[in-house]
Protein backbone atom coordinates (compact mmCIF):
# COMPACT_ATOMS: atom_id res chain seq x y z
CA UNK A 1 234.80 -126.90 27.67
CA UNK A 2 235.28 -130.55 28.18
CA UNK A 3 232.32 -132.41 29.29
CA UNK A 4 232.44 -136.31 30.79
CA UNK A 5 229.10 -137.62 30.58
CA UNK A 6 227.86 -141.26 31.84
CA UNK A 7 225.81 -143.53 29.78
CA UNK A 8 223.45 -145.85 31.98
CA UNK A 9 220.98 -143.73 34.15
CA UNK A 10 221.90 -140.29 32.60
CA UNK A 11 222.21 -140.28 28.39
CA UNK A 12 219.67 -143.72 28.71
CA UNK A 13 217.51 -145.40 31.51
CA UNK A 14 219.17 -147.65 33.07
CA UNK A 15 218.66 -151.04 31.90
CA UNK A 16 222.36 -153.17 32.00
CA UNK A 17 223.66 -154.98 30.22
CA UNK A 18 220.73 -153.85 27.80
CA UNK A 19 220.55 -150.37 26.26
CA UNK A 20 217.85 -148.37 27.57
CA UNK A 21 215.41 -145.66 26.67
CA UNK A 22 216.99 -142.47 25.46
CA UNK A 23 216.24 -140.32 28.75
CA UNK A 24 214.17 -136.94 27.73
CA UNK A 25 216.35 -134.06 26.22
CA UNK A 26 220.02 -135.63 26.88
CA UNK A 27 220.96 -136.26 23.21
CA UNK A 28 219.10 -132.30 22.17
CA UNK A 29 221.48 -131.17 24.86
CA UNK A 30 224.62 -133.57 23.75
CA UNK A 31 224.30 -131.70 20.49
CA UNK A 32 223.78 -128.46 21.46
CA UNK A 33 227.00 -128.82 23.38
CA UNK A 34 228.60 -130.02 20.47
CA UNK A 35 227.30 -127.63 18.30
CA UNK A 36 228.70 -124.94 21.11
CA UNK A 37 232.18 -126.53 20.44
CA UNK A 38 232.25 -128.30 23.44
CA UNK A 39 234.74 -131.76 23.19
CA UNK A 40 232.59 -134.91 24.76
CA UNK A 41 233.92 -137.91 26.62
CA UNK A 42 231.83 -140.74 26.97
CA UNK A 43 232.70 -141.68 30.84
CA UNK A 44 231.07 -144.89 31.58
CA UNK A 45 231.64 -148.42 33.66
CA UNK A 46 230.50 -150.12 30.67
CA UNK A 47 233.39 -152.53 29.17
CA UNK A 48 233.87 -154.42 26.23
CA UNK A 49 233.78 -158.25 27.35
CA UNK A 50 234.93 -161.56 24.84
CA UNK A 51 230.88 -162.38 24.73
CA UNK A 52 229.45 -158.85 24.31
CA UNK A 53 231.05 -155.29 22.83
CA UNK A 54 228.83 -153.54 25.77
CA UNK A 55 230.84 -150.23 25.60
CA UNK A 56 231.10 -150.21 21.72
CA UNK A 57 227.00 -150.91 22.12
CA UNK A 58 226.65 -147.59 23.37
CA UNK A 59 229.30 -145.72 21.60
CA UNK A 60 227.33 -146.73 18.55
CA UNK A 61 224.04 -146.17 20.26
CA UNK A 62 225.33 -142.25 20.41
CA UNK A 63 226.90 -142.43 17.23
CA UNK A 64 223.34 -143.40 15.57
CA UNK A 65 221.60 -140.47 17.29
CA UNK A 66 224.61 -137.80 16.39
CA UNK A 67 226.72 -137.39 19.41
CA UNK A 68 230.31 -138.13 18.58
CA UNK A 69 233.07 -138.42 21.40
CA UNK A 70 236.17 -136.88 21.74
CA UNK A 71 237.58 -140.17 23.77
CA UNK A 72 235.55 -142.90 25.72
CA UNK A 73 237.34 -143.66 29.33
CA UNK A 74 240.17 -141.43 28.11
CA UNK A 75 241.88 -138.19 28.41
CA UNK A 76 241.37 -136.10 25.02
CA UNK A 77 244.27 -136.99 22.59
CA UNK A 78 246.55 -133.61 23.18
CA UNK A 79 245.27 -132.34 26.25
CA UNK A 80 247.54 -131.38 28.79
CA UNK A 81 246.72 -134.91 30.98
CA UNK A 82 246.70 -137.35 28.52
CA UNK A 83 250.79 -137.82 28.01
CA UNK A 84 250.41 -138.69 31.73
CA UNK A 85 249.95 -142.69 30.42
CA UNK A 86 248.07 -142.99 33.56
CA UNK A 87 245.22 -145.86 33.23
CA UNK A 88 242.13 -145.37 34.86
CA UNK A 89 238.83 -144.15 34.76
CA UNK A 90 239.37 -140.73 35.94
CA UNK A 91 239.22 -138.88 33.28
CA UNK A 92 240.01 -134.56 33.02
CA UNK A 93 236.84 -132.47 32.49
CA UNK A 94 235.27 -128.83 33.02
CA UNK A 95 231.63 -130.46 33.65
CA UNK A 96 230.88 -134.06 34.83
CA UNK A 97 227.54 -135.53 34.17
CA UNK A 98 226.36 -138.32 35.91
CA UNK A 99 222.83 -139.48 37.31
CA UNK A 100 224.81 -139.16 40.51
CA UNK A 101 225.49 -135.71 40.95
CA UNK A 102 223.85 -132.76 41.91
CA UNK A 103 221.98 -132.32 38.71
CA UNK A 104 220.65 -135.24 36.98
CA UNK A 105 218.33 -133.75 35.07
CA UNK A 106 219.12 -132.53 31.68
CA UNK A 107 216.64 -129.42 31.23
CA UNK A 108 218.34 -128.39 34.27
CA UNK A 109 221.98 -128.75 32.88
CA UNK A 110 220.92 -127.44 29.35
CA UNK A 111 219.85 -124.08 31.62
CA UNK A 112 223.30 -123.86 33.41
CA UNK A 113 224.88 -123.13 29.93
């Protein structure tokens, strides 16, 4: 599956433009997935600006604790989607996690799988 996941108030507390706590099992989960085969996208408002890399700032932040992503704001290279060009945010996925939807909390998505 392909999973879009948000960064600020679901992988970490929210704190912007500052990193924030990892929140409680969302990187063991991240890698399960991972380890499951599952491709990532990092799906996030976060941009890099002239005075501060804040989306490279988290890509890292993952990248430090062991989740990799398949694409950041971006269709997966190859799938079906991406040779659409289109620019956006919206981005394809099976599963969308956000700390806006239904289910925020990440024991609870770690038990839908």
């Amino acid at each position: 599956m392909i999973i879009a996941v948000d960064f600020d108030g679901t992988i970490v507390e929210d704190r912007f433009p500052n990193i924030g706590e990892p929140i409680a099992d969302a990187f063991d989960t991240l890698l399960f997935f991972m380890s499951q085969g599952h491709k990532l996208i990092l799906w996030t408002c976060r941009e890099d600006t002239p005075g501060r890399k804040y989306l490279s700032e988290a890509v890292e932040f993952c990248r430090a604790r062991g989740v990799e992503f398949e694409a950041v704001n971006e269709n997966i290279h190859g799938h079906p989607f991406s040779h659409l060009g289109a620019k956006g945010r919206k981005v394809y996925a099976d599963v969308y996690i956000d700390d806006r939807s239904q289910y925020p909390l990440w024991e609870m998505i770690g038990d839908l799988f």
